[in-house]
N, C-alpha and C. Protein backbone atom coordinates (compact mmCIF):
# COMPACT_ATOMS: atom_id res chain seq x y z
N UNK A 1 -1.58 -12.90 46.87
CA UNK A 1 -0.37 -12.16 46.50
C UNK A 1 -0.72 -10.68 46.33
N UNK A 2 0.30 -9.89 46.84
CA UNK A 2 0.05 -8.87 46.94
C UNK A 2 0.06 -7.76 45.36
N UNK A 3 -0.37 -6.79 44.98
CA UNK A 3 -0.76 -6.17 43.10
C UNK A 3 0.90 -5.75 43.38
N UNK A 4 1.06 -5.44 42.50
CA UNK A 4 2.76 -5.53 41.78
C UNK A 4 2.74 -3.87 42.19
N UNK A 5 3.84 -3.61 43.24
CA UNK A 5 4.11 -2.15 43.47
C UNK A 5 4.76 -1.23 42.66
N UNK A 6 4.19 0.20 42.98
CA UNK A 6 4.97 0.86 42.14
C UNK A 6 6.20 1.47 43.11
N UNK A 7 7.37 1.61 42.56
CA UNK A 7 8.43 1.90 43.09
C UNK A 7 8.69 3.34 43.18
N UNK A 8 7.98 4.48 42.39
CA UNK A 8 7.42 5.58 42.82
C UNK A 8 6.84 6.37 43.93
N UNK A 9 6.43 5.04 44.89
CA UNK A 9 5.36 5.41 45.82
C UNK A 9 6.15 5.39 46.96
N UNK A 10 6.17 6.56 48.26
CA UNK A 10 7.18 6.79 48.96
C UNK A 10 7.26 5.91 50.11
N UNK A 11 6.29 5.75 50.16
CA UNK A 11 6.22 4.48 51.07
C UNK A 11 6.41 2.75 50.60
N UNK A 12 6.83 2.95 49.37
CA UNK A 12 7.53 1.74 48.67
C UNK A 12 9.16 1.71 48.88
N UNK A 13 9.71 0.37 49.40
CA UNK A 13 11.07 0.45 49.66
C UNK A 13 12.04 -0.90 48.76
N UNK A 14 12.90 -0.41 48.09
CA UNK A 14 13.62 -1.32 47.67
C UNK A 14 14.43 -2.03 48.69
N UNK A 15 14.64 -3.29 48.08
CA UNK A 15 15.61 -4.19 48.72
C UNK A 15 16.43 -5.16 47.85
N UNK A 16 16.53 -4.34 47.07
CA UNK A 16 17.59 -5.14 45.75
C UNK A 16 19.10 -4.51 46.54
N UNK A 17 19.21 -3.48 47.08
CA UNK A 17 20.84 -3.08 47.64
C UNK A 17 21.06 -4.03 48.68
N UNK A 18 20.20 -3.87 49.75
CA UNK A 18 20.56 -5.12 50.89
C UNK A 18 21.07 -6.33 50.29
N UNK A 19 20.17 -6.62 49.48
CA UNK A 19 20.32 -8.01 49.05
C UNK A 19 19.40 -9.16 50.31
N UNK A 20 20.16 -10.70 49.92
CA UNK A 20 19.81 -11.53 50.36
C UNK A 20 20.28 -12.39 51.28
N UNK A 21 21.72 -11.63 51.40
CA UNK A 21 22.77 -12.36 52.43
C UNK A 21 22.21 -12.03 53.70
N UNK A 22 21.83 -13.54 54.76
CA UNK A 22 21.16 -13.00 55.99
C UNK A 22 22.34 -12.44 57.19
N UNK A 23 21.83 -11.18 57.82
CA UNK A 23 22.39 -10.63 58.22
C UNK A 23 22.98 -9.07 57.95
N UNK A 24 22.56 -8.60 56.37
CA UNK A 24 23.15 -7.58 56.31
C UNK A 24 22.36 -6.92 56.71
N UNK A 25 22.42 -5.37 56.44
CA UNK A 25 21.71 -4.58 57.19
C UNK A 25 22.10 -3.10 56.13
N UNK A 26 20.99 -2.14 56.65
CA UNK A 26 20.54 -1.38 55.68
C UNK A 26 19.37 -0.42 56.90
N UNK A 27 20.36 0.98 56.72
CA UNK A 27 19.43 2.29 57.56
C UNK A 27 19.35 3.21 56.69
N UNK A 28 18.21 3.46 56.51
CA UNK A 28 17.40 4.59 55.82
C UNK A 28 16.52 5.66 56.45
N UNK A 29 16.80 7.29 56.79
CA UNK A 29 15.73 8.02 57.29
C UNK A 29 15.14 8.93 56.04
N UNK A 30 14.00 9.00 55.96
CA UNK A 30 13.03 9.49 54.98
C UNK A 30 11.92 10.10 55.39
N UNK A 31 11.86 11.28 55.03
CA UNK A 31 10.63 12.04 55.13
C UNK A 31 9.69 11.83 53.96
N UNK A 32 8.19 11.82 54.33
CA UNK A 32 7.33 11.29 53.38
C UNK A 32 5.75 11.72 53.50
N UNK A 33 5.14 11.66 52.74
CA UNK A 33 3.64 12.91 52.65
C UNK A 33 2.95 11.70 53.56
N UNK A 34 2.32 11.88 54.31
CA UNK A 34 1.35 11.05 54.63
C UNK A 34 0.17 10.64 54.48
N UNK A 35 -0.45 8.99 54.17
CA UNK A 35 -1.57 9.04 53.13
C UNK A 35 -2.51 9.73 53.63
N UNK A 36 -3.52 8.95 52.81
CA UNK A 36 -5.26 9.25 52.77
C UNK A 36 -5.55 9.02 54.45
N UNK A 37 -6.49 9.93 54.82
CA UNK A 37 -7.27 8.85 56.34
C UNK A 37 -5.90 8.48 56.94
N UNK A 38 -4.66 9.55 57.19
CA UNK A 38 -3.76 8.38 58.14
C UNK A 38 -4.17 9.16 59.52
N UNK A 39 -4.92 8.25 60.25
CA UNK A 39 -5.30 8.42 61.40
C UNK A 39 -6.26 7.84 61.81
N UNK A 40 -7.37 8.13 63.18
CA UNK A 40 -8.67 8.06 63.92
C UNK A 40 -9.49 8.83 63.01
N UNK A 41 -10.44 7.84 61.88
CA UNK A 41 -11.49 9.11 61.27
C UNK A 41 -12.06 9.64 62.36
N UNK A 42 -12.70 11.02 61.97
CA UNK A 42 -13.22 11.78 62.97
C UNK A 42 -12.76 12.21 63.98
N UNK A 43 -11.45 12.07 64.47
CA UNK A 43 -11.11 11.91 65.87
C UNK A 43 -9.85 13.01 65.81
N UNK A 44 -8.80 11.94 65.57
CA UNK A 44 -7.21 13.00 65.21
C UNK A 44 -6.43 12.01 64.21
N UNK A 45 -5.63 12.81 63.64
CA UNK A 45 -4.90 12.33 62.31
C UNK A 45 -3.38 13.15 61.57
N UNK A 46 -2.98 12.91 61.02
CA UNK A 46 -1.75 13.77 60.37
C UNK A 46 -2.99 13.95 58.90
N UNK A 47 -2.66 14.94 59.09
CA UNK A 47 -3.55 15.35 57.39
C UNK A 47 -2.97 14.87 55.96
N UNK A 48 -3.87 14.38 55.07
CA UNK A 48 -3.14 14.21 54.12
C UNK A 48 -1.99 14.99 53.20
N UNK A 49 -0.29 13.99 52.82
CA UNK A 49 -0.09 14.53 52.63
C UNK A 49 1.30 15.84 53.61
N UNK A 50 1.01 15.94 54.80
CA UNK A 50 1.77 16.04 55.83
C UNK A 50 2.81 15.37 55.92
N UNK A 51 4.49 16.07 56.04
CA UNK A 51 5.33 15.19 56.49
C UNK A 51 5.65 14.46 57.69
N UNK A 52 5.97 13.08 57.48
CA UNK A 52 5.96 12.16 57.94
C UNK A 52 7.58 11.95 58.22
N UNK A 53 8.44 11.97 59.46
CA UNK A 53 9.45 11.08 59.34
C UNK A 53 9.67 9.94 60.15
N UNK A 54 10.32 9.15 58.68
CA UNK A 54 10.81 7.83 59.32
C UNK A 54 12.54 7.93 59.58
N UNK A 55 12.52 6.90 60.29
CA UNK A 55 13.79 6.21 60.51
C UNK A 55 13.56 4.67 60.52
N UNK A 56 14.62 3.91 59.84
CA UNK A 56 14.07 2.51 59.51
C UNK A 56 15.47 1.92 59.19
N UNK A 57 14.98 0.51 59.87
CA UNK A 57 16.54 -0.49 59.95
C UNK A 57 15.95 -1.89 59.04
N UNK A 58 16.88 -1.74 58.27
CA UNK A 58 16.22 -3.19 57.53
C UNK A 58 17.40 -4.15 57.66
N UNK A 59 16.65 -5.34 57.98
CA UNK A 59 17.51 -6.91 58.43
C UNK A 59 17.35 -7.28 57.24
N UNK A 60 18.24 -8.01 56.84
CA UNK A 60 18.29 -9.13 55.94
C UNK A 60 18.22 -10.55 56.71
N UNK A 61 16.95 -11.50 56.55
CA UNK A 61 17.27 -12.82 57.10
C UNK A 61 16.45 -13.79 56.15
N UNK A 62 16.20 -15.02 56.92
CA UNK A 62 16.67 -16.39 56.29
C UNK A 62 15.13 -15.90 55.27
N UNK A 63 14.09 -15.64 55.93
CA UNK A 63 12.76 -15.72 55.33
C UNK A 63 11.90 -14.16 54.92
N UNK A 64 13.09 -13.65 55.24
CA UNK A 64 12.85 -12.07 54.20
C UNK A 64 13.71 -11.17 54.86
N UNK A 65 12.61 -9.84 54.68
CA UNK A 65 13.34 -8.76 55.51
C UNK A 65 12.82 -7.94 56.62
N UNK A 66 13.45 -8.06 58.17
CA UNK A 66 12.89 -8.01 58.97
C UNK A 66 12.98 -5.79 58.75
N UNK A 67 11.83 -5.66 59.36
CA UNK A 67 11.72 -3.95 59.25
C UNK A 67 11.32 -3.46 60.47
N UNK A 68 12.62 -2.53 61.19
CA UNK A 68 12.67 -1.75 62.77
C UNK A 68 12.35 -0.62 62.39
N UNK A 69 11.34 0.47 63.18
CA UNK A 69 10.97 1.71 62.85
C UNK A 69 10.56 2.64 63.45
N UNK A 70 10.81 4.03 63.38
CA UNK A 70 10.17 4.76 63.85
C UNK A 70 9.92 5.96 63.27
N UNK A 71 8.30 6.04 63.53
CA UNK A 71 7.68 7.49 62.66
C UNK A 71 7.50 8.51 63.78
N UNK A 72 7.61 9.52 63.08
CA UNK A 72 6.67 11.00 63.41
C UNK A 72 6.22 11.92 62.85
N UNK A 73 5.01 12.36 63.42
CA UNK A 73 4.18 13.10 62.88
C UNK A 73 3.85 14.07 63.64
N UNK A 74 3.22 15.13 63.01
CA UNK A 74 2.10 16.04 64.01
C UNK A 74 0.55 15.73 63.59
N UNK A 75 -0.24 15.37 64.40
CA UNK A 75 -1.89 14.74 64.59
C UNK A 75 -1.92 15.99 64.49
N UNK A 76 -3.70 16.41 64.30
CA UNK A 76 -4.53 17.76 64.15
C UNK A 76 -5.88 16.65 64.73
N UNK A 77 -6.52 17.90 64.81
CA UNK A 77 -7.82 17.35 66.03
C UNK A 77 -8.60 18.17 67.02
N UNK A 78 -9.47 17.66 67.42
CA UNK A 78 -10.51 18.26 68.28
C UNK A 78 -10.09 18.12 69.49
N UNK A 79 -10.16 18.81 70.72
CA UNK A 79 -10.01 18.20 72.14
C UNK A 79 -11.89 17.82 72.39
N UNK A 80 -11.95 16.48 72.95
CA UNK A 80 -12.96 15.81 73.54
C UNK A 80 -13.96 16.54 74.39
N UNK A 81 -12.87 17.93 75.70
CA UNK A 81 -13.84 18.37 76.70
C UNK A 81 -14.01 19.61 76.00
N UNK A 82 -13.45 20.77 75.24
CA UNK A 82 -13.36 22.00 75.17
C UNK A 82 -13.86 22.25 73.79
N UNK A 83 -13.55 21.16 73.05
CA UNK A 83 -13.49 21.26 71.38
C UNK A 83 -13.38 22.10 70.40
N UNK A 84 -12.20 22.84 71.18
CA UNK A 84 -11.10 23.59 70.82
C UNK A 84 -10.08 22.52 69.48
N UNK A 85 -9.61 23.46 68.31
CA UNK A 85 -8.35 22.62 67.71
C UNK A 85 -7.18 22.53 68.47
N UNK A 86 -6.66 21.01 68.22
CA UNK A 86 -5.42 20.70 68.57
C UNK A 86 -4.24 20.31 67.96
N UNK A 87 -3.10 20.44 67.83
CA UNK A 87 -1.75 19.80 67.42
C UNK A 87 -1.37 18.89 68.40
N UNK A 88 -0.89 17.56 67.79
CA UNK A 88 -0.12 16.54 68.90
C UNK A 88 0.76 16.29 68.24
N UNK A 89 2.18 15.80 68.60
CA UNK A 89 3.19 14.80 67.84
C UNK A 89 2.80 13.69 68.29
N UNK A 90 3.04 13.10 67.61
CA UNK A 90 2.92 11.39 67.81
C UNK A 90 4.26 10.18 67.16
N UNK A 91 4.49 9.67 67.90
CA UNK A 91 5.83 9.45 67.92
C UNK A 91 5.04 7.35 67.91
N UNK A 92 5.30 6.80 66.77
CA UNK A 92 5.05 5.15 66.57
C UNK A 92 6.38 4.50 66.09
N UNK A 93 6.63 3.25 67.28
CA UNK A 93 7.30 2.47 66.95
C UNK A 93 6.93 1.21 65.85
N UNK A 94 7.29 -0.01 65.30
CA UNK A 94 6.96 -0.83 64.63
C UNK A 94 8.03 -1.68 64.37
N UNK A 95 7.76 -2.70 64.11
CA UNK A 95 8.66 -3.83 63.81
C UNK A 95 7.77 -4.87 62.66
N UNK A 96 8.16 -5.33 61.03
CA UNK A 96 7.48 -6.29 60.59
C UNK A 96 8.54 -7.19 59.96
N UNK A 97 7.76 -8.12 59.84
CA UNK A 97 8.66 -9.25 58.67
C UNK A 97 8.08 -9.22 57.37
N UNK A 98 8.83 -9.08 56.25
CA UNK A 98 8.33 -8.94 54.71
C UNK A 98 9.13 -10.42 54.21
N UNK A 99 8.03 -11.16 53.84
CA UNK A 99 8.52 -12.47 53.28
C UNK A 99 8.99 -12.92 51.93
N UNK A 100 10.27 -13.42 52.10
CA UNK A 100 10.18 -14.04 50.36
C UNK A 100 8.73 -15.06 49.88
N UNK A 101 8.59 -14.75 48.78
CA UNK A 101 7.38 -16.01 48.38
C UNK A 101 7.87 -17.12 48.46
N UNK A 102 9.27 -17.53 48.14
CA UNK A 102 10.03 -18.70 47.96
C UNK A 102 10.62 -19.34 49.52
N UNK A 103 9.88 -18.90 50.42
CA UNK A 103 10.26 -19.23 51.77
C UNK A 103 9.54 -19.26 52.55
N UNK A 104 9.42 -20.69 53.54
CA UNK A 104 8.03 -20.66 54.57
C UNK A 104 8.61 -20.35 56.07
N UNK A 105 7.35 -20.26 56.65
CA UNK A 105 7.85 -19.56 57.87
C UNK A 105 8.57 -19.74 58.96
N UNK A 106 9.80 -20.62 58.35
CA UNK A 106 10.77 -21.01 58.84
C UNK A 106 12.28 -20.63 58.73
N UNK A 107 11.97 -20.09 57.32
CA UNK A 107 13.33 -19.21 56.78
C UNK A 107 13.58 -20.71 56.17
N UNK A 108 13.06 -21.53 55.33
CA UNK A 108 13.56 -22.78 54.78
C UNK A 108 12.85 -22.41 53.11
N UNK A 109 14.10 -22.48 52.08
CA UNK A 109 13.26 -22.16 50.93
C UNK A 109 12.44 -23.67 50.50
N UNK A 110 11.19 -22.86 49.69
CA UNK A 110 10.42 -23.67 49.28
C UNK A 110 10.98 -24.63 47.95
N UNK A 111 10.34 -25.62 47.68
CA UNK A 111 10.99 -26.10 46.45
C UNK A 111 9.68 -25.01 44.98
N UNK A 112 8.92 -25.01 45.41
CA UNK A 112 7.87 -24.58 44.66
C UNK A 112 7.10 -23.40 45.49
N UNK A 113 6.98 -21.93 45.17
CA UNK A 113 6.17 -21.11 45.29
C UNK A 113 4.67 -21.57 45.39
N UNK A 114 3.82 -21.99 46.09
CA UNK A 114 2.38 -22.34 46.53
C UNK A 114 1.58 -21.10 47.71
N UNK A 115 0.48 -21.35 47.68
CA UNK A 115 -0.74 -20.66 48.36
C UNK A 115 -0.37 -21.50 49.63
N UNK A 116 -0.51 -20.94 50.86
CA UNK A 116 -0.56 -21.10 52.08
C UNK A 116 -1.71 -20.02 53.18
N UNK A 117 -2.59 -21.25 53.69
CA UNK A 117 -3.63 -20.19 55.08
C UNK A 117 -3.28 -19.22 55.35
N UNK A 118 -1.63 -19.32 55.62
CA UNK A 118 -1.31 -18.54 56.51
C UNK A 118 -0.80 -17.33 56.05
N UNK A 119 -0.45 -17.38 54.86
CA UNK A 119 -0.20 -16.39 53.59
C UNK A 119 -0.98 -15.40 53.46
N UNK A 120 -1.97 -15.16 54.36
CA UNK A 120 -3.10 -13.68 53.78
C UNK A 120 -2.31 -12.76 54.95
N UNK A 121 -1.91 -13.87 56.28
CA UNK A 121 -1.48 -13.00 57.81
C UNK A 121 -0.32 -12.40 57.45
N UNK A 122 0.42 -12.33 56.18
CA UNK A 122 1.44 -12.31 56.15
C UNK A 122 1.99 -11.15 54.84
N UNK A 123 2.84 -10.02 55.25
CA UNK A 123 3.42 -9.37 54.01
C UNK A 123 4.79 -10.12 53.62
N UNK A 124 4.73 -9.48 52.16
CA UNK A 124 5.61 -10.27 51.06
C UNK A 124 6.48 -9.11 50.39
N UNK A 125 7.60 -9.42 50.03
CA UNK A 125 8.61 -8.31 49.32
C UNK A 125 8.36 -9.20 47.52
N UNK A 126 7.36 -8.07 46.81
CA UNK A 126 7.24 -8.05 45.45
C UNK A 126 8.63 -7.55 44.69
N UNK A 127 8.80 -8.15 43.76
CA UNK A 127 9.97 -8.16 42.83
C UNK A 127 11.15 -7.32 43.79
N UNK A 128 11.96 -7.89 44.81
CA UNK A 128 12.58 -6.72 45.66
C UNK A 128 11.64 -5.48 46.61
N UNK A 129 10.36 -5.70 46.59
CA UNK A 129 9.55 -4.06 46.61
C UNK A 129 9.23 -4.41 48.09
N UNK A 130 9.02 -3.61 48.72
CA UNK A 130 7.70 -4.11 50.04
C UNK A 130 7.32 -2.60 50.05
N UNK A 131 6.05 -2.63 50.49
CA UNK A 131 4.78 -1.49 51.00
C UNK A 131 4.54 -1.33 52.36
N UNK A 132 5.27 0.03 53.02
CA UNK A 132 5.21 -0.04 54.58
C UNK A 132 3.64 0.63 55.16
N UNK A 133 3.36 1.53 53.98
CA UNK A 133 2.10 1.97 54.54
C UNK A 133 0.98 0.92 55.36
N UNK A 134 0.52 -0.27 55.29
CA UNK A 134 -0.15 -0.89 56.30
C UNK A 134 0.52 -0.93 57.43
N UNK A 135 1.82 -1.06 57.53
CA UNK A 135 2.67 -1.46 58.53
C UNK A 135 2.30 -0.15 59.61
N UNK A 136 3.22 1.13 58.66
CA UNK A 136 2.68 2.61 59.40
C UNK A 136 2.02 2.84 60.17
N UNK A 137 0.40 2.77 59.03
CA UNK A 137 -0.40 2.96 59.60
C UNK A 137 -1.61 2.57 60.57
N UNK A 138 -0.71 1.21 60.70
CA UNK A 138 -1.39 0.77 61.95
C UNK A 138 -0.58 1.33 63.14
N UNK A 139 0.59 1.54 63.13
CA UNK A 139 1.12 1.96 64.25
C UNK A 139 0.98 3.38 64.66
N UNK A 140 0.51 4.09 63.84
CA UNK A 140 0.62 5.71 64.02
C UNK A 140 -1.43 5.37 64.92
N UNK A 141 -2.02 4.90 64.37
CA UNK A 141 -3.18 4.52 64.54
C UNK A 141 -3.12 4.25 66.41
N UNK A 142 -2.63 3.38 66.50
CA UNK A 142 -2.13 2.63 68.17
C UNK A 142 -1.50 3.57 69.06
N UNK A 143 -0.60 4.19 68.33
CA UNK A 143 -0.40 5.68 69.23
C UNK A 143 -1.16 7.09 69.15
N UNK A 144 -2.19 6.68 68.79
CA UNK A 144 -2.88 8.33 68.73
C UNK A 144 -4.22 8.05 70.03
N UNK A 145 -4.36 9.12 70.51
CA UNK A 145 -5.15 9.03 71.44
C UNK A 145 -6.47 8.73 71.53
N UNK A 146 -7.16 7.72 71.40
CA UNK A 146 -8.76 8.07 71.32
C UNK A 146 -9.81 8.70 71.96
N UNK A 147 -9.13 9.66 72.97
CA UNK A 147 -9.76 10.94 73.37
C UNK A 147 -8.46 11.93 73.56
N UNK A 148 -8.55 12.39 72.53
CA UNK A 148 -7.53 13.54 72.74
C UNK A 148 -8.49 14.90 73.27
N UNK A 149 -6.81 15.69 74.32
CA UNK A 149 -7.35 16.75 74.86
C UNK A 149 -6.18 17.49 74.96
N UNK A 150 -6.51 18.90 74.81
CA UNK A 150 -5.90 19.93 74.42
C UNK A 150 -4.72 20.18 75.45
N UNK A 151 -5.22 19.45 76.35
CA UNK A 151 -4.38 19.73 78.20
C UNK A 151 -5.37 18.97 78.84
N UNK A 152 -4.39 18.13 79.98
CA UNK A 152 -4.79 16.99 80.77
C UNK A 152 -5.45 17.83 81.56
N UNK A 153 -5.58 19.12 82.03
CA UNK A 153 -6.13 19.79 82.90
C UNK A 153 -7.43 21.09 82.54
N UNK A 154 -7.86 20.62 81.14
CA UNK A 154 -8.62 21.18 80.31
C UNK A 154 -9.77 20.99 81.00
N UNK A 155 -10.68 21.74 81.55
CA UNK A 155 -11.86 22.22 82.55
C UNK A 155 -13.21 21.67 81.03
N UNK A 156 -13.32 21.70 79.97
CA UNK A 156 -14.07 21.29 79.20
C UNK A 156 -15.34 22.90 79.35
N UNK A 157 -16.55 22.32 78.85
CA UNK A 157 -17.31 23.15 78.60
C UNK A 157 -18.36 22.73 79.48
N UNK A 158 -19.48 24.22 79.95
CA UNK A 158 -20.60 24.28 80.70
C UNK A 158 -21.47 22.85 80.42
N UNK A 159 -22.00 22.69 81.46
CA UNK A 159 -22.77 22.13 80.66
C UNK A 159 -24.00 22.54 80.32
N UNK A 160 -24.44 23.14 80.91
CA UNK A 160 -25.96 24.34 80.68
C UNK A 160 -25.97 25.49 80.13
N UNK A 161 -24.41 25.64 79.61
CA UNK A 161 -24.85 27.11 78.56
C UNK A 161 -23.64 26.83 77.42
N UNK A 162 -22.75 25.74 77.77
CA UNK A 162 -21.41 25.46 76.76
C UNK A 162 -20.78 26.79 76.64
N UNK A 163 -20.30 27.42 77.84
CA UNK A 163 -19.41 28.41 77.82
C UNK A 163 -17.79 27.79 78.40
N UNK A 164 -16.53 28.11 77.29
CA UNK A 164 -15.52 27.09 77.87
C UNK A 164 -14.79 27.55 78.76
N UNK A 165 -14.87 26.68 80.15
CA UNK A 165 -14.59 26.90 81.59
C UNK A 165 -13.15 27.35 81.80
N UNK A 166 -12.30 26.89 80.95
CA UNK A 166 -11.14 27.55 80.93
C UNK A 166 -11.35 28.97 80.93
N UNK A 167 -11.58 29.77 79.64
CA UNK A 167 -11.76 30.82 79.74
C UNK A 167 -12.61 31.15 80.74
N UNK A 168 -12.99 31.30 81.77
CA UNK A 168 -13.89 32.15 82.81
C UNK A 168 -14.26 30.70 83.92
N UNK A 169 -12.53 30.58 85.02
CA UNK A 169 -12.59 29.64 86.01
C UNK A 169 -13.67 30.03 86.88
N UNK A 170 -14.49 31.52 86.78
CA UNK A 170 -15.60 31.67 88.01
C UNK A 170 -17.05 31.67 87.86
N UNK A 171 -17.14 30.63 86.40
CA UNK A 171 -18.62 30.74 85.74
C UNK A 171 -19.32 29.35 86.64
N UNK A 172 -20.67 29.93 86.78
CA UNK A 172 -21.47 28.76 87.42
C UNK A 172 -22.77 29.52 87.31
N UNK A 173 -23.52 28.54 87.81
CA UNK A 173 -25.19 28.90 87.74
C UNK A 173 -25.68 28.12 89.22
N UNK A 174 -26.49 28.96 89.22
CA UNK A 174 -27.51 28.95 90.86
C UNK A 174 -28.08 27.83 90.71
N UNK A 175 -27.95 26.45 91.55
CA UNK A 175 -28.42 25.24 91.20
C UNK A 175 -30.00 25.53 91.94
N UNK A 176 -31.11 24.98 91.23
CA UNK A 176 -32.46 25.06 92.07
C UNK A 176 -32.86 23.50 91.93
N UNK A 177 -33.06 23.56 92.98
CA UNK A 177 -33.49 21.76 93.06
C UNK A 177 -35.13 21.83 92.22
N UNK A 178 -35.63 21.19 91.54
CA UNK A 178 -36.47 21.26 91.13
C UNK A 178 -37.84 20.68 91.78
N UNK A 179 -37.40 19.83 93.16
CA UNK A 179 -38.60 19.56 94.21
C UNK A 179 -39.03 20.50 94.59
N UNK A 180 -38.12 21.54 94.94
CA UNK A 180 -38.67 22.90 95.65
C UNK A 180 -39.15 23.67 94.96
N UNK A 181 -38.94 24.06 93.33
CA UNK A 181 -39.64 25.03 92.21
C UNK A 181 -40.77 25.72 92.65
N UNK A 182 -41.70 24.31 93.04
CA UNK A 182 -43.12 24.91 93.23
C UNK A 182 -43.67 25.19 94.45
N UNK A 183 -42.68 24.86 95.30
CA UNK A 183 -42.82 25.47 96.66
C UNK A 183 -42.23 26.93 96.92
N UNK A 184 -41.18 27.15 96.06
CA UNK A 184 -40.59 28.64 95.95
C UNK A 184 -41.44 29.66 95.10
N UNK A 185 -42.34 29.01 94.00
CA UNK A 185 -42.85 29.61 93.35
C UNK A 185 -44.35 29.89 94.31
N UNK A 186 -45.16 28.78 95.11
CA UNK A 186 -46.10 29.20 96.01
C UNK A 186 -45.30 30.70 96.98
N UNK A 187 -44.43 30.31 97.26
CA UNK A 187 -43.97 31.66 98.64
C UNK A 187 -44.00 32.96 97.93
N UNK A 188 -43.68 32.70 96.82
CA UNK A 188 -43.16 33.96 96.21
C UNK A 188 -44.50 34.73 96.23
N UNK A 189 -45.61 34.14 95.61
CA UNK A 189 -47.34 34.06 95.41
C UNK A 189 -47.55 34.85 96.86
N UNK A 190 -47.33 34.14 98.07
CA UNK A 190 -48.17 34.27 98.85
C UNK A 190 -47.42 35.70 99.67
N UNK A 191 -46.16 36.43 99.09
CA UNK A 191 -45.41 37.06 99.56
C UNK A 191 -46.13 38.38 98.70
N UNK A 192 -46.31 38.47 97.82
CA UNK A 192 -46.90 39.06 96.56
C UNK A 192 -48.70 39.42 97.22
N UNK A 193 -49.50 38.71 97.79
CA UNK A 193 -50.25 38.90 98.56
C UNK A 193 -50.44 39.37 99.65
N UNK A 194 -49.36 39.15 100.45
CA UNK A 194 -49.03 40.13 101.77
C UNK A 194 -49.05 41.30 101.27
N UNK A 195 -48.21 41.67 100.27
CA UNK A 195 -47.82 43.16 100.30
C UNK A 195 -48.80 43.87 99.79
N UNK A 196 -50.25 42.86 98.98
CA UNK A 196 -51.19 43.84 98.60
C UNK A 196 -51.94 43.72 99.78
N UNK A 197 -51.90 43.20 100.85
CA UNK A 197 -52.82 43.09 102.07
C UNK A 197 -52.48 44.16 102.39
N UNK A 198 -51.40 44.51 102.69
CA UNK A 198 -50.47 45.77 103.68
C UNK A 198 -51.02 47.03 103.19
N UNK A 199 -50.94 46.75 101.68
CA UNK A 199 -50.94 48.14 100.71
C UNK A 199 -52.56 48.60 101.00
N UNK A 200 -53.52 47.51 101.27
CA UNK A 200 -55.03 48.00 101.69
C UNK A 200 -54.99 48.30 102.69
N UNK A 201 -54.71 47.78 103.67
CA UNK A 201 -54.83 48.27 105.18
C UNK A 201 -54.11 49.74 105.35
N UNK A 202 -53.40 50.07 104.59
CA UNK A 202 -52.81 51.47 105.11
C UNK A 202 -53.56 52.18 103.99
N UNK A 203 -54.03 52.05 103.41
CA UNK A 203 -54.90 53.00 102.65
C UNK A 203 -56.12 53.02 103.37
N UNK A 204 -56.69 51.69 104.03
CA UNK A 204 -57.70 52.05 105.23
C UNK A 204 -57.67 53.03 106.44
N UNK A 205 -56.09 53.43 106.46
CA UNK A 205 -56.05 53.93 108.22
C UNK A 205 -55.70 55.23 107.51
N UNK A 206 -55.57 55.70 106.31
CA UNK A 206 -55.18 56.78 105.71
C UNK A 206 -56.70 57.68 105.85
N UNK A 207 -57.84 56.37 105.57
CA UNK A 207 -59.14 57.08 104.98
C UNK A 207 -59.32 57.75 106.40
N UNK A 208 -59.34 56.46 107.72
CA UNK A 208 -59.85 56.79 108.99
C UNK A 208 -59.09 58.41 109.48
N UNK A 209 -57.54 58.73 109.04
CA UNK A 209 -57.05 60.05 109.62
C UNK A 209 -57.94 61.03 109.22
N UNK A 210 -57.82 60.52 107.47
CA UNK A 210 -58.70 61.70 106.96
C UNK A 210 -59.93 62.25 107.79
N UNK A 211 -60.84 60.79 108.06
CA UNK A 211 -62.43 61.58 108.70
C UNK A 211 -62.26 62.53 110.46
């Protein structure tokens, strides 16, 4: 069973107005801070605290209350290639069922409130209360990108000097194959030797004008 909610908490929703008659219905839009960690740690997230809006349809039926939804946010974040900061909206749908305790998963009331397996898979509406934040934040979670990037066409960074390619589309470096290194580095040697060969021989034919 789920700890007894506080009805303070904005992501806590009454359902004492709906009631229990199946079928009624009940729309609520609410803006709301968004929690701790709501997001990809490390990755992208709405910061804590950040408004959050919902829009939300609540069913009344046989075995609780069914909950239609949709959030938005703005994510903050790194891009993956450039790692540059980013802003995203992120836009999560959701749908849950919040169960009476007094009803199994049939919409058939119980004669007696009991423990059921299947009871951990399952949220429950406390005294009228239910808690959407798990619900949320799994869905804001499912729509956020796990490689976000600043622009689908984001060139990323060097990779041999991490200069970002966006800024400067004409940066590159002189590829040297490294089989050849030491064959370029012999020529260079033996080019470096010519020219002191040259540099003696004409100081030889300099001496011969002289005599």
């Amino acid at each position: 069973m789920n700890a007894r909610l506080d009805h303070r908490n904005p992501l806590v929703f009454d359902t004492h107005e709906l009631g229990r008659r199946p079928g009624a219905l009940q729309r609520l839009t609410r803006p709301v801070p968004a929690p701790k960690d709501f997001g990809i740690a490390g990755v992208i997230g709405a910061p804590e605290g950040a408004p959050v809006e919902l829009e939300l349809r609540l069913e009344s039926v046989m075995e609780g209350v069914l909950v239609t939804g949709t959030s938005r946010a703005v994510a903050e974040g790194e891009c993956v290639r450039c790692l540059e900061p980013l802003r995203q909206e992120v836009t999560a749908d959701f749908q849950e069922l919040f169960s009476y305790h007094d009803a199994d998963d049939r919409g058939r009331l119980r004669a007696e409130p009991d423990a059921d397996e299947d009871d951990e898979d399952r949220l429950f509406i406390e005294d009228g209360l239910f808690d959407l934040e798990p619900v949320l934040r799994d869905a804001v979670v499912l729509a956020l990108p796990m490689q976000p990037v600043c622009r689908e066409s984001c060139a990323g960074l060097c990779a041999e000097c991490g200069i970002r390619l966006d800024g400067d589309p004409g940066h590159h470096h002189d590829a040297v194959d490294i089989r050849w290194a030491a064959l370029q580095g012999l020529a260079e040697t033996v080019k470096d030797g010519e020219k002191d060969n040259m540099g003696g021989a004409e100081a030889g034919v300099d001496e011969k004008q002289e005599k």
